[in-house]
PDB file of N, CA and C in Angstrom:
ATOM      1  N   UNK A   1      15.786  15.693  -7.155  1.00  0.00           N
ATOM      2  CA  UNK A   1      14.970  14.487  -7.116  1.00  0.00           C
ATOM      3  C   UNK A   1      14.330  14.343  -5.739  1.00  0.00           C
ATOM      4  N   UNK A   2      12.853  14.174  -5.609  1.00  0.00           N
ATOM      5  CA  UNK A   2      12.663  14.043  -3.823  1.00  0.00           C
ATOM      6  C   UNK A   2      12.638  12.265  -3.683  1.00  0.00           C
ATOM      7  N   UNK A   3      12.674  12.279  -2.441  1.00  0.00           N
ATOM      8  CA  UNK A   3      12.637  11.103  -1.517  1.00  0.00           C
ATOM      9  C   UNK A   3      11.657   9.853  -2.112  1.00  0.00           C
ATOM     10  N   UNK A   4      12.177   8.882  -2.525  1.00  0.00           N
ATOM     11  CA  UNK A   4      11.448   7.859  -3.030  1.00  0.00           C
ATOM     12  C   UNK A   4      11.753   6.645  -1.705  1.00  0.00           C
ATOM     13  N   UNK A   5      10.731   5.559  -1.649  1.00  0.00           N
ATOM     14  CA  UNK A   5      10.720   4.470  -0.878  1.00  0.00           C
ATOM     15  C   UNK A   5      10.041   3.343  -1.476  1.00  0.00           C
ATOM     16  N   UNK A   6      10.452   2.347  -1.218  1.00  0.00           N
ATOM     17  CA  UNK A   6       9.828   0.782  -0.869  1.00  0.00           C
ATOM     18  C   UNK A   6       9.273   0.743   0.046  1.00  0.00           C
ATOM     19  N   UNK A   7       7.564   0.805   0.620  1.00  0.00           N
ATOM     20  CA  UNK A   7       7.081  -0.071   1.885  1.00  0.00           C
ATOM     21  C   UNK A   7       7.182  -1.541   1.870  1.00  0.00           C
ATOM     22  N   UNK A   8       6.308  -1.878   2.629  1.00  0.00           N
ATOM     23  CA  UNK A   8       5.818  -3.754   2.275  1.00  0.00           C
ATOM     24  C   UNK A   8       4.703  -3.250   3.623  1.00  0.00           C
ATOM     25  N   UNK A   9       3.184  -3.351   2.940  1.00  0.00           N
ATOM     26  CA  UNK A   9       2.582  -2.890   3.768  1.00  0.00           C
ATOM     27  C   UNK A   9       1.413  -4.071   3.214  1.00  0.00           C
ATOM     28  N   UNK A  10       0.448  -4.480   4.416  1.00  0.00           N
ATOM     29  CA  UNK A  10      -0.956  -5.490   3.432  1.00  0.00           C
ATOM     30  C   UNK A  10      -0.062  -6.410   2.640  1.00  0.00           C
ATOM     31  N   UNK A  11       0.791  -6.804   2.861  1.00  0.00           N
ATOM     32  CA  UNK A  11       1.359  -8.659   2.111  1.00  0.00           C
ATOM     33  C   UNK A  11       1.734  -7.906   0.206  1.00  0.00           C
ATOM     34  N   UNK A  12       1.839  -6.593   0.150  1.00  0.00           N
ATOM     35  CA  UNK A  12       2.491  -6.126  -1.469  1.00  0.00           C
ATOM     36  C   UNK A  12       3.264  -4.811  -0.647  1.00  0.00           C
ATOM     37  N   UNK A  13       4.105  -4.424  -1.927  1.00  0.00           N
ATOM     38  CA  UNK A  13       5.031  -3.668  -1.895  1.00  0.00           C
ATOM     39  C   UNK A  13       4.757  -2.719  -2.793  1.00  0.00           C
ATOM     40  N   UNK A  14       5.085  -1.248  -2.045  1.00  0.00           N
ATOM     41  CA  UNK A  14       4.789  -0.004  -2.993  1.00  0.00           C
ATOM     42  C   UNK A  14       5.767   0.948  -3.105  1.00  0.00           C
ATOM     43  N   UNK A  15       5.922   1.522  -4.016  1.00  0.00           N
ATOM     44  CA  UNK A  15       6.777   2.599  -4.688  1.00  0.00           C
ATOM     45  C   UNK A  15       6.137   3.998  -4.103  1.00  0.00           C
ATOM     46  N   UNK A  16       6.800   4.477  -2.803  1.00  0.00           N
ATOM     47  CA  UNK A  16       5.851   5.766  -2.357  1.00  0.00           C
ATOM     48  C   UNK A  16       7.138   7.245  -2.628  1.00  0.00           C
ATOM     49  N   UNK A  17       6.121   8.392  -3.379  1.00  0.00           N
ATOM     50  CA  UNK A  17       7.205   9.547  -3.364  1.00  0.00           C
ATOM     51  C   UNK A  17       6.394  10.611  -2.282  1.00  0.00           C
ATOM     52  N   UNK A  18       6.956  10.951  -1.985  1.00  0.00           N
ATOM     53  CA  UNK A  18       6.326  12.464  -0.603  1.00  0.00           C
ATOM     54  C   UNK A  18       5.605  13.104  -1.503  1.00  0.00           C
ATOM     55  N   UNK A  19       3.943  13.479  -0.591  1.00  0.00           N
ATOM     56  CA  UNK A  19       3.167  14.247  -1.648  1.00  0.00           C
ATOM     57  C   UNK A  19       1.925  13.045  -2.175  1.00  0.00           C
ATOM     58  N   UNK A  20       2.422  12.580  -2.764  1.00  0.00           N
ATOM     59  CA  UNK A  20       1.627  11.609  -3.341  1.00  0.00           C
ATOM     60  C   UNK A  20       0.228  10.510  -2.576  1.00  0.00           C
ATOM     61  N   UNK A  21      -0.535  10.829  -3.128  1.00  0.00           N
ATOM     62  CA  UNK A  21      -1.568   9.757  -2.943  1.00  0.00           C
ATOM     63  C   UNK A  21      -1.708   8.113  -3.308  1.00  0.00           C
ATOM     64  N   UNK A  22      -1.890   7.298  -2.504  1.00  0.00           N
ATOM     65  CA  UNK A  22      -1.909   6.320  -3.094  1.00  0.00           C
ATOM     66  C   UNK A  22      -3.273   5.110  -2.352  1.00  0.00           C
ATOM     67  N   UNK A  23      -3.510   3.973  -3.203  1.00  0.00           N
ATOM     68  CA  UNK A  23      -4.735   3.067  -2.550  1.00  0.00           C
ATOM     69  C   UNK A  23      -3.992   2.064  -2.015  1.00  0.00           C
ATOM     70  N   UNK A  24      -4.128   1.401  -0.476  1.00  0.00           N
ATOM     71  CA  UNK A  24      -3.606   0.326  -0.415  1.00  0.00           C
ATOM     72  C   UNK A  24      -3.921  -0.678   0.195  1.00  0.00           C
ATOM     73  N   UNK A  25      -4.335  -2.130   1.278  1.00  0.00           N
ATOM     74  CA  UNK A  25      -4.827  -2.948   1.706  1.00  0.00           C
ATOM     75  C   UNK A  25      -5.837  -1.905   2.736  1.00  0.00           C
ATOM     76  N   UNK A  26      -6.351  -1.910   3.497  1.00  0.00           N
ATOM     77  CA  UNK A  26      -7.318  -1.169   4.632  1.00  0.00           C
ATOM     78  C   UNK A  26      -6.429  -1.447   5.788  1.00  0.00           C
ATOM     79  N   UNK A  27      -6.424   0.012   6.179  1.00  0.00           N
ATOM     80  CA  UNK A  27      -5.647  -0.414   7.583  1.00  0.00           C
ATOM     81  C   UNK A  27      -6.940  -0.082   8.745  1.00  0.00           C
ATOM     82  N   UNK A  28      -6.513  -0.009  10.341  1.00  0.00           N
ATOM     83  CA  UNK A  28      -6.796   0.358  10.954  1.00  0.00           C
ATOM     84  C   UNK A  28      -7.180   1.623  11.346  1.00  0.00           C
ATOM     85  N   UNK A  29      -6.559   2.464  11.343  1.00  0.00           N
ATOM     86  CA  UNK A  29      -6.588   3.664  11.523  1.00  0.00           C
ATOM     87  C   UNK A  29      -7.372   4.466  10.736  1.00  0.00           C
ATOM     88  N   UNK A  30      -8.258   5.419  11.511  1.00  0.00           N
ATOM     89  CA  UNK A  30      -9.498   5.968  11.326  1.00  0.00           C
ATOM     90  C   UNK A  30      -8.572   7.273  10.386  1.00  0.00           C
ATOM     91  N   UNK A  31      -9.625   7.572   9.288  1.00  0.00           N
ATOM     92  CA  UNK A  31      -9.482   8.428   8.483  1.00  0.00           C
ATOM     93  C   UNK A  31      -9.157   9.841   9.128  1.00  0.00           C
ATOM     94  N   UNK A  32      -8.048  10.959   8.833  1.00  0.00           N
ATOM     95  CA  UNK A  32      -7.713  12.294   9.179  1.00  0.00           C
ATOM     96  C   UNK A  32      -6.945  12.032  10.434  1.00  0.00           C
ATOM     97  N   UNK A  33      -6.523  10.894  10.519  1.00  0.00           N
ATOM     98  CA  UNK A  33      -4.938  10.307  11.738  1.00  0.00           C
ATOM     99  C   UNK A  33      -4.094  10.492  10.951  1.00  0.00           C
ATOM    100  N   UNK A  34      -2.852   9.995  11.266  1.00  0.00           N
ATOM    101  CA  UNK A  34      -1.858   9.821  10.594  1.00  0.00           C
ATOM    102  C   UNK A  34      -1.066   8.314  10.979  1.00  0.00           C
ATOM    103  N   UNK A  35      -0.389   8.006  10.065  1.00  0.00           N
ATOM    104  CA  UNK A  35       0.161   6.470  10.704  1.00  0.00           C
ATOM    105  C   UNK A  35       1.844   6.073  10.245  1.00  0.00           C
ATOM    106  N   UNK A  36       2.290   5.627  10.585  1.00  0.00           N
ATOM    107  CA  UNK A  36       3.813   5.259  10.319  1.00  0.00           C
ATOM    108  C   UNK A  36       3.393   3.704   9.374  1.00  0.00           C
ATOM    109  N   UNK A  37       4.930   3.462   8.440  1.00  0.00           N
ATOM    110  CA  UNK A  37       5.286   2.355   8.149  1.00  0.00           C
ATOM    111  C   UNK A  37       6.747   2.094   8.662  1.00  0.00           C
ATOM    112  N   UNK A  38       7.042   1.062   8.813  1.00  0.00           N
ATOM    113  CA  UNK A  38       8.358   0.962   9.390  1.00  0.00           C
ATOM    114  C   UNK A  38       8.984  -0.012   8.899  1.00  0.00           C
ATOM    115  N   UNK A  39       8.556  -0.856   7.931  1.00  0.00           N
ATOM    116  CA  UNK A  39       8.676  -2.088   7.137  1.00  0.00           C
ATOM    117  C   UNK A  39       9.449  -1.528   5.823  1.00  0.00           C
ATOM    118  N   UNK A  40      10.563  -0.448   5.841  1.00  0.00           N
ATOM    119  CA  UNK A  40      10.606  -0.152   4.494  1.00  0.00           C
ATOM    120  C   UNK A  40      11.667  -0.606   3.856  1.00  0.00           C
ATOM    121  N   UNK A  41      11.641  -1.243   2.555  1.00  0.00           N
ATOM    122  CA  UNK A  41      12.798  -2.188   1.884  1.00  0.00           C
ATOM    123  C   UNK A  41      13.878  -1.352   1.101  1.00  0.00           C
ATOM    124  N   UNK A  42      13.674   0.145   0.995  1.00  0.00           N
ATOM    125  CA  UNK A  42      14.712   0.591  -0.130  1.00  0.00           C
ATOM    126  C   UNK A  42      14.291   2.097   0.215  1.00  0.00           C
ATOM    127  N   UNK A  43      15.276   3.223   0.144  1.00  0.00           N
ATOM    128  CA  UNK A  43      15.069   4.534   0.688  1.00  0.00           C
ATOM    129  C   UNK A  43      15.997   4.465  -0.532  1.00  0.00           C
ATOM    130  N   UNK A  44      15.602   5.923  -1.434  1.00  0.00           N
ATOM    131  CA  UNK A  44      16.505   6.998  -2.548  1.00  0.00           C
ATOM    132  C   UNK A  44      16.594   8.410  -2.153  1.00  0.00           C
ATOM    133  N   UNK A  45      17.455   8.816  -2.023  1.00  0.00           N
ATOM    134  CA  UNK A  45      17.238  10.571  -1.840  1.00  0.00           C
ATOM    135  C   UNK A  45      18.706  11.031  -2.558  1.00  0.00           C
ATOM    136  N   UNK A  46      18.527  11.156  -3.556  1.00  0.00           N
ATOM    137  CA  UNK A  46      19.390  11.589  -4.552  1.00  0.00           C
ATOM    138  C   UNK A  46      20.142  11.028  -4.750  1.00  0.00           C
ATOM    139  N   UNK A  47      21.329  11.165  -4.408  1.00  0.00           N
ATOM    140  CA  UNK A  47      22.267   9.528  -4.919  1.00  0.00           C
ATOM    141  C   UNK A  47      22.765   8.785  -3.449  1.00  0.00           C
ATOM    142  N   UNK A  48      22.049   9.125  -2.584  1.00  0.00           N
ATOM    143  CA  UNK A  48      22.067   8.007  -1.963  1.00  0.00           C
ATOM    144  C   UNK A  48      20.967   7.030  -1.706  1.00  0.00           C
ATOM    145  N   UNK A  49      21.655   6.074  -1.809  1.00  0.00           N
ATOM    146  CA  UNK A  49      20.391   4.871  -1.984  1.00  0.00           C
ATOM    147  C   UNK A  49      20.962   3.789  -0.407  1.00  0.00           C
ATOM    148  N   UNK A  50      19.899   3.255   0.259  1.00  0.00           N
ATOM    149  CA  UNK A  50      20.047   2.439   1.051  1.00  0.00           C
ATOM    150  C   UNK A  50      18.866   1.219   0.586  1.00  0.00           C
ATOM    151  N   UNK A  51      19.208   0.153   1.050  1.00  0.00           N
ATOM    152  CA  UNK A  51      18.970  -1.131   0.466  1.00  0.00           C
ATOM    153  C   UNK A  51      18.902  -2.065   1.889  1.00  0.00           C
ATOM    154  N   UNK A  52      17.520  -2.110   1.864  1.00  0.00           N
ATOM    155  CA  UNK A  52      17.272  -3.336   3.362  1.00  0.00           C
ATOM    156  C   UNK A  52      17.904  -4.864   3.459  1.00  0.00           C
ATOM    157  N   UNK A  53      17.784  -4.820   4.568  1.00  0.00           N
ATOM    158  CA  UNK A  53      18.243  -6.534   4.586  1.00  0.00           C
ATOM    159  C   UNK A  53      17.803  -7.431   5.905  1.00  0.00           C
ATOM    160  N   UNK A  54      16.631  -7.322   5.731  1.00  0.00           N
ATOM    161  CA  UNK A  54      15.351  -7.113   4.912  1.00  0.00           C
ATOM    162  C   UNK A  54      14.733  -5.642   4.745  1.00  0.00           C
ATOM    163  N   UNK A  55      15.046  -4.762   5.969  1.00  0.00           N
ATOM    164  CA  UNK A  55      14.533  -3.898   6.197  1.00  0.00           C
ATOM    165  C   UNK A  55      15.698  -2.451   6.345  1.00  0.00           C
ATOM    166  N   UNK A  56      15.438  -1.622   5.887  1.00  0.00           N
ATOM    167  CA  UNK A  56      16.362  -0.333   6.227  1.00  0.00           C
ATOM    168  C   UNK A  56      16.192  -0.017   7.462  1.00  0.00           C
ATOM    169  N   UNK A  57      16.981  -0.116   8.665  1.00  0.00           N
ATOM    170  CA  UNK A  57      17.130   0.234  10.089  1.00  0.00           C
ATOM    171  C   UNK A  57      16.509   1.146  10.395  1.00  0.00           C
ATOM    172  N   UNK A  58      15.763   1.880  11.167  1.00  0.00           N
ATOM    173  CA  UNK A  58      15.426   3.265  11.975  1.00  0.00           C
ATOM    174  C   UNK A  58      14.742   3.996  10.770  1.00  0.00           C
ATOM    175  N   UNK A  59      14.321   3.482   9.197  1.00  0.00           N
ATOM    176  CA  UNK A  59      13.302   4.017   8.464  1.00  0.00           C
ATOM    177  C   UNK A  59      12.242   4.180   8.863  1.00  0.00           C
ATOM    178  N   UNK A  60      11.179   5.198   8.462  1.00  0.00           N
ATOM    179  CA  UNK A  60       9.772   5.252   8.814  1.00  0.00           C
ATOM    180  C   UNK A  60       9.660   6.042   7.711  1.00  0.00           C
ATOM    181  N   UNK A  61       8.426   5.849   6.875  1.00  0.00           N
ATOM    182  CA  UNK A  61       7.638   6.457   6.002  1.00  0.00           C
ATOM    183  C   UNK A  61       6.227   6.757   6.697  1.00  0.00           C
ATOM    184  N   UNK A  62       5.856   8.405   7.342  1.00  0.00           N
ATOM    185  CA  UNK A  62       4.440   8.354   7.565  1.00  0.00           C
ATOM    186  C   UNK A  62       3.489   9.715   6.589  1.00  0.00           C
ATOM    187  N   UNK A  63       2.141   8.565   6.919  1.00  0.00           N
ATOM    188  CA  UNK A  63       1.446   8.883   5.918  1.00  0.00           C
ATOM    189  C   UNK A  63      -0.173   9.172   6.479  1.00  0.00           C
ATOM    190  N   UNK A  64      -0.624  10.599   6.293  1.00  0.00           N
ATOM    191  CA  UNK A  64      -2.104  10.898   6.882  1.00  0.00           C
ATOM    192  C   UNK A  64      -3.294   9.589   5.957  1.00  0.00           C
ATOM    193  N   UNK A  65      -3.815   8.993   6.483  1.00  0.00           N
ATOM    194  CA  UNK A  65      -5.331   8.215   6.159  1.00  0.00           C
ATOM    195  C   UNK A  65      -6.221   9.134   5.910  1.00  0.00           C
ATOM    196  N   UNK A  66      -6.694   9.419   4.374  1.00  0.00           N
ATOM    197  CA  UNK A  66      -7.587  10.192   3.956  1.00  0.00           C
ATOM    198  C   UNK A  66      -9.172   9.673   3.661  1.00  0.00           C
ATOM    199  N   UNK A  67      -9.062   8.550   3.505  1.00  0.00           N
ATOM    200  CA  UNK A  67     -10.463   7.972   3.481  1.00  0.00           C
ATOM    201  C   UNK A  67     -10.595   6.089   3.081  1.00  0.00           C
ATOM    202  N   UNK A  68     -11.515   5.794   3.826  1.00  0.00           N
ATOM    203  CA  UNK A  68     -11.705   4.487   3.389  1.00  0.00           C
ATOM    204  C   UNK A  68     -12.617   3.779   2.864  1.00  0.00           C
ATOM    205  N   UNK A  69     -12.843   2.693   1.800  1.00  0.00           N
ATOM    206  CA  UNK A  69     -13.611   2.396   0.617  1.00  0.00           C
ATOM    207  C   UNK A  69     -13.314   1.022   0.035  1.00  0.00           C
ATOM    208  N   UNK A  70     -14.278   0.698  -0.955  1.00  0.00           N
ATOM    209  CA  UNK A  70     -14.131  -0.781  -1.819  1.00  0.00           C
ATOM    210  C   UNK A  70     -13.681  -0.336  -3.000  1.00  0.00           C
ATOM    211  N   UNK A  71     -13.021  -0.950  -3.721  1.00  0.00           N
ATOM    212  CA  UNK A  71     -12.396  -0.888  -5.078  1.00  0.00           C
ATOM    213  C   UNK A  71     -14.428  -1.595  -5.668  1.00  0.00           C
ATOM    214  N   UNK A  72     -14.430  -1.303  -7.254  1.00  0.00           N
ATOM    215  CA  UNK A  72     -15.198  -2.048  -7.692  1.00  0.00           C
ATOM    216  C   UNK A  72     -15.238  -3.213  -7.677  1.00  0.00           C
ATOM    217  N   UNK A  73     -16.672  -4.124  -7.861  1.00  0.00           N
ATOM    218  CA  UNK A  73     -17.111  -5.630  -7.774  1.00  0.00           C
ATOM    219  C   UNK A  73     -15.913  -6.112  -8.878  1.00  0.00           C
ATOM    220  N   UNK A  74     -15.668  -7.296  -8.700  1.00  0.00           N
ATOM    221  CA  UNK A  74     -14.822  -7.979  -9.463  1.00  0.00           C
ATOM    222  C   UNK A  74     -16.044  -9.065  -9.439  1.00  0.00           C
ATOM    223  N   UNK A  75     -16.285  -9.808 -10.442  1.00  0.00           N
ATOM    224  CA  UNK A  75     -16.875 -10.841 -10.806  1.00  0.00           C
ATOM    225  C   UNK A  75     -16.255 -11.871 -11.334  1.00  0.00           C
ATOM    226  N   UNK A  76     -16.380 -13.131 -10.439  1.00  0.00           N
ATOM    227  CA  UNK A  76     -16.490 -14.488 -10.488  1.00  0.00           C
ATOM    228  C   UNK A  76     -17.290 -15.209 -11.506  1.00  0.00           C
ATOM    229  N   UNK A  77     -17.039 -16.077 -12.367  1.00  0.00           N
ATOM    230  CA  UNK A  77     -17.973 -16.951 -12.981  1.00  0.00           C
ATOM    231  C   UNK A  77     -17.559 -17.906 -13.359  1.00  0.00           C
ATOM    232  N   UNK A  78     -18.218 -19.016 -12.744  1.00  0.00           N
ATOM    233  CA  UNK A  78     -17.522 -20.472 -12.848  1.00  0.00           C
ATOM    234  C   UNK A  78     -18.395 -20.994 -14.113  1.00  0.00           C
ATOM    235  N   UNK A  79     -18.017 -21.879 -14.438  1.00  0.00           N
ATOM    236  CA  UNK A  79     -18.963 -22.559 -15.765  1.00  0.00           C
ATOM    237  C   UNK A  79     -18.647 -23.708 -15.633  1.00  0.00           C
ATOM    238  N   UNK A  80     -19.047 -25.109 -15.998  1.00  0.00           N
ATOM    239  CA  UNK A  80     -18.363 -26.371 -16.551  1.00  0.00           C
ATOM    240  C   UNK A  80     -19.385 -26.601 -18.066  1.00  0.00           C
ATOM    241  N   UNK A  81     -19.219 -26.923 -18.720  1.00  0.00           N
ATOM    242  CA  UNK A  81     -19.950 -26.988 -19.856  1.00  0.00           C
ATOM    243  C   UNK A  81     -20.636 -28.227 -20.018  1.00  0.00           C
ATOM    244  N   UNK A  82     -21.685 -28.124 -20.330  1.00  0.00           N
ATOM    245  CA  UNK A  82     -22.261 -29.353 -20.711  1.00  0.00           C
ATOM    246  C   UNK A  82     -23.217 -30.172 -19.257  1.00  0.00           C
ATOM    247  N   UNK A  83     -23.302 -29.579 -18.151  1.00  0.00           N
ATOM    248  CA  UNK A  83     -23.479 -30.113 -17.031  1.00  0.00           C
ATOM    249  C   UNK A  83     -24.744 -28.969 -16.405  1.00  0.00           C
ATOM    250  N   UNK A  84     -25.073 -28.173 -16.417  1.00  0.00           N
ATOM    251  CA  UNK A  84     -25.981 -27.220 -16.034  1.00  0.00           C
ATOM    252  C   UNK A  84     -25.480 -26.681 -14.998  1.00  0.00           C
ATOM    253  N   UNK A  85     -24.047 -26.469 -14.756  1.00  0.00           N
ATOM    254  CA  UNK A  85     -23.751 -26.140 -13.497  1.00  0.00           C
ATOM    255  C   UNK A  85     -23.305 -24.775 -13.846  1.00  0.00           C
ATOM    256  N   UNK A  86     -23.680 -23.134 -13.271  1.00  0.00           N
ATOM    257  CA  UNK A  86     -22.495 -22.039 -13.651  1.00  0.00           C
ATOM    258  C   UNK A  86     -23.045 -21.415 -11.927  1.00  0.00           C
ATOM    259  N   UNK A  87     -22.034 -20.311 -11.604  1.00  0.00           N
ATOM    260  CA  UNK A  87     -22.132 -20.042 -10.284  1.00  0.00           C
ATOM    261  C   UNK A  87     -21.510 -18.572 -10.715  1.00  0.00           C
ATOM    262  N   UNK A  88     -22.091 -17.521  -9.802  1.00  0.00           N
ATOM    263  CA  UNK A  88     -21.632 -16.281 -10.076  1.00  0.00           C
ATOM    264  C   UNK A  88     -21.475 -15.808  -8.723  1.00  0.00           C
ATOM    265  N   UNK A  89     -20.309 -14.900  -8.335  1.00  0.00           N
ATOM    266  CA  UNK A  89     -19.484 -14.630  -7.207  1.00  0.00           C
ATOM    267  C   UNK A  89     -18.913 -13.258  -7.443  1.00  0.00           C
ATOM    268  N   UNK A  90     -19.388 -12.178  -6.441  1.00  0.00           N
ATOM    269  CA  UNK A  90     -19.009 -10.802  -6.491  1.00  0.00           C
ATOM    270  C   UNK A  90     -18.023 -10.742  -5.485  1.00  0.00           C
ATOM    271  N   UNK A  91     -16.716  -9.673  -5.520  1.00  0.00           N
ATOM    272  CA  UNK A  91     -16.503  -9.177  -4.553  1.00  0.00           C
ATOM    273  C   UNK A  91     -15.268  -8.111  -4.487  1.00  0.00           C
ATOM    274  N   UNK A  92     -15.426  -7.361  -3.611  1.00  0.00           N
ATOM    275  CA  UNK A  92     -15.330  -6.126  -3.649  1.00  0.00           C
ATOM    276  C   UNK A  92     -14.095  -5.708  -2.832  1.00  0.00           C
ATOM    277  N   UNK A  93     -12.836  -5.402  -2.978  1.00  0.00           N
ATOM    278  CA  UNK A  93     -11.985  -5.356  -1.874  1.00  0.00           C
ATOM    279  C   UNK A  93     -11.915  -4.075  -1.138  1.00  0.00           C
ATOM    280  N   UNK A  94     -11.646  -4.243   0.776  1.00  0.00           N
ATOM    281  CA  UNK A  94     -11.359  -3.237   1.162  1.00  0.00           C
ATOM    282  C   UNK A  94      -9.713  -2.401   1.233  1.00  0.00           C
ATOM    283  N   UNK A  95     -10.098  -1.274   0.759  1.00  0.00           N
ATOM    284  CA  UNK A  95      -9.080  -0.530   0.890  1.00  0.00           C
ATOM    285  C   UNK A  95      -8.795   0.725   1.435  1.00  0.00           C
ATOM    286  N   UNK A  96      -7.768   1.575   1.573  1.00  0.00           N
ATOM    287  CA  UNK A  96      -7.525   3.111   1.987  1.00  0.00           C
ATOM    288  C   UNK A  96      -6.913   3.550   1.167  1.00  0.00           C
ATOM    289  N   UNK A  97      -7.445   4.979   1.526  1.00  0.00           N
ATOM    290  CA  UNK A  97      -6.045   5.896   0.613  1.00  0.00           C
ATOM    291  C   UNK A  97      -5.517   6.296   1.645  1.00  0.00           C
ATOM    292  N   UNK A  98      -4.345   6.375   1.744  1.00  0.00           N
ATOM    293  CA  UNK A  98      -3.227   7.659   1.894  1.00  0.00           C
ATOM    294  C   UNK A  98      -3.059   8.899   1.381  1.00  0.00           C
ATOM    295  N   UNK A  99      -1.967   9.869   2.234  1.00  0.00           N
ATOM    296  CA  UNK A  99      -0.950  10.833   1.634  1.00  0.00           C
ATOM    297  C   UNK A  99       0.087  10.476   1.956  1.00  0.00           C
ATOM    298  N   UNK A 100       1.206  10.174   1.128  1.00  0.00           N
ATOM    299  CA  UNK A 100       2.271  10.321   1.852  1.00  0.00           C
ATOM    300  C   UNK A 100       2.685  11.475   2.370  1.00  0.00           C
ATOM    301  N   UNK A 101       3.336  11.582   3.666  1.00  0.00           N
ATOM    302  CA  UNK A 101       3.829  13.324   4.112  1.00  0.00           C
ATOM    303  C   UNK A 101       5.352  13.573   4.217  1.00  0.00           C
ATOM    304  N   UNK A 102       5.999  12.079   4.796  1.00  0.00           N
ATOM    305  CA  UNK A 102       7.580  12.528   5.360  1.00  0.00           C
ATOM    306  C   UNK A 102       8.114  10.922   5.234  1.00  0.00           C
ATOM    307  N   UNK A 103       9.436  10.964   4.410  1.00  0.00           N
ATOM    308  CA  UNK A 103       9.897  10.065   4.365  1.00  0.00           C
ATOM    309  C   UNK A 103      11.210  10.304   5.321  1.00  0.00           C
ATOM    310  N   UNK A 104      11.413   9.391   6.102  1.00  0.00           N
ATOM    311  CA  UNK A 104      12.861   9.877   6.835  1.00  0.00           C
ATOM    312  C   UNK A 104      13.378   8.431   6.641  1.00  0.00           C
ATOM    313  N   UNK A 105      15.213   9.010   6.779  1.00  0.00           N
ATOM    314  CA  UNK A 105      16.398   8.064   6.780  1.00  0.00           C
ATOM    315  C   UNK A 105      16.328   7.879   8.351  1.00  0.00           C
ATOM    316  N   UNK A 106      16.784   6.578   8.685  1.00  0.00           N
ATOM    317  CA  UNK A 106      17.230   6.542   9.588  1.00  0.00           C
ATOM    318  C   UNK A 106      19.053   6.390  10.351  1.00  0.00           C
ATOM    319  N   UNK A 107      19.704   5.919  11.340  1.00  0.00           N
ATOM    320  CA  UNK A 107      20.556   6.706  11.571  1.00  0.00           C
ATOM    321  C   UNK A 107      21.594   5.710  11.568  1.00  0.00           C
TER     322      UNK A 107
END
């Protein structure tokens, strides 16, 4: 079984396995860096499992920044009926992808 984690990264929480790609709030860090999380709530690596409180001690999950982008328009549309009032509202969230590369325990 490889290395599974809990972050808490951008105000949500993600299920990251090594290898894997994933989309998540936009960070800072310029695309083809690499970046740490250190916020991580739950580490698995076969049958051992550690469990934060809040946080798993001396964890780091890091992960190369592969590119950054908007998810599609989400559309808004207000209505009230009967009143001539409707209002239309686009918007588009920023996000990144990742790789995950190395999940480590800490000590």
């Amino acid at each position: 079984m490889a290395k599974v984690a809990v972050i808490r990264t951008g105000g949500k929480q993600y299920k990251v396995i090594e290898g894997e790609t994933l989309e998540i709030e936009r960070l800072t860090a310029a695309p083809g860096t690499s970046t740490e999380f250190s916020d991580v709530l739950l580490l698995i690596d076969d049958a051992d499992v550690k469990i934060g409180k809040p946080n798993v001690s001396g964890a780091k999950v890091t992960a190369e920044v592969l590119i950054h982008d908007r998810a599609p328009k989400v559309i808004a549309f207000k209505y009230r009926r009967r009143e001539g009032y409707h209002r239309t509202v686009g918007h588009r969230q920023a996000r990144t992808k990742v790789k995950i590369q190395k999940i480590s325990f800490g000590k």
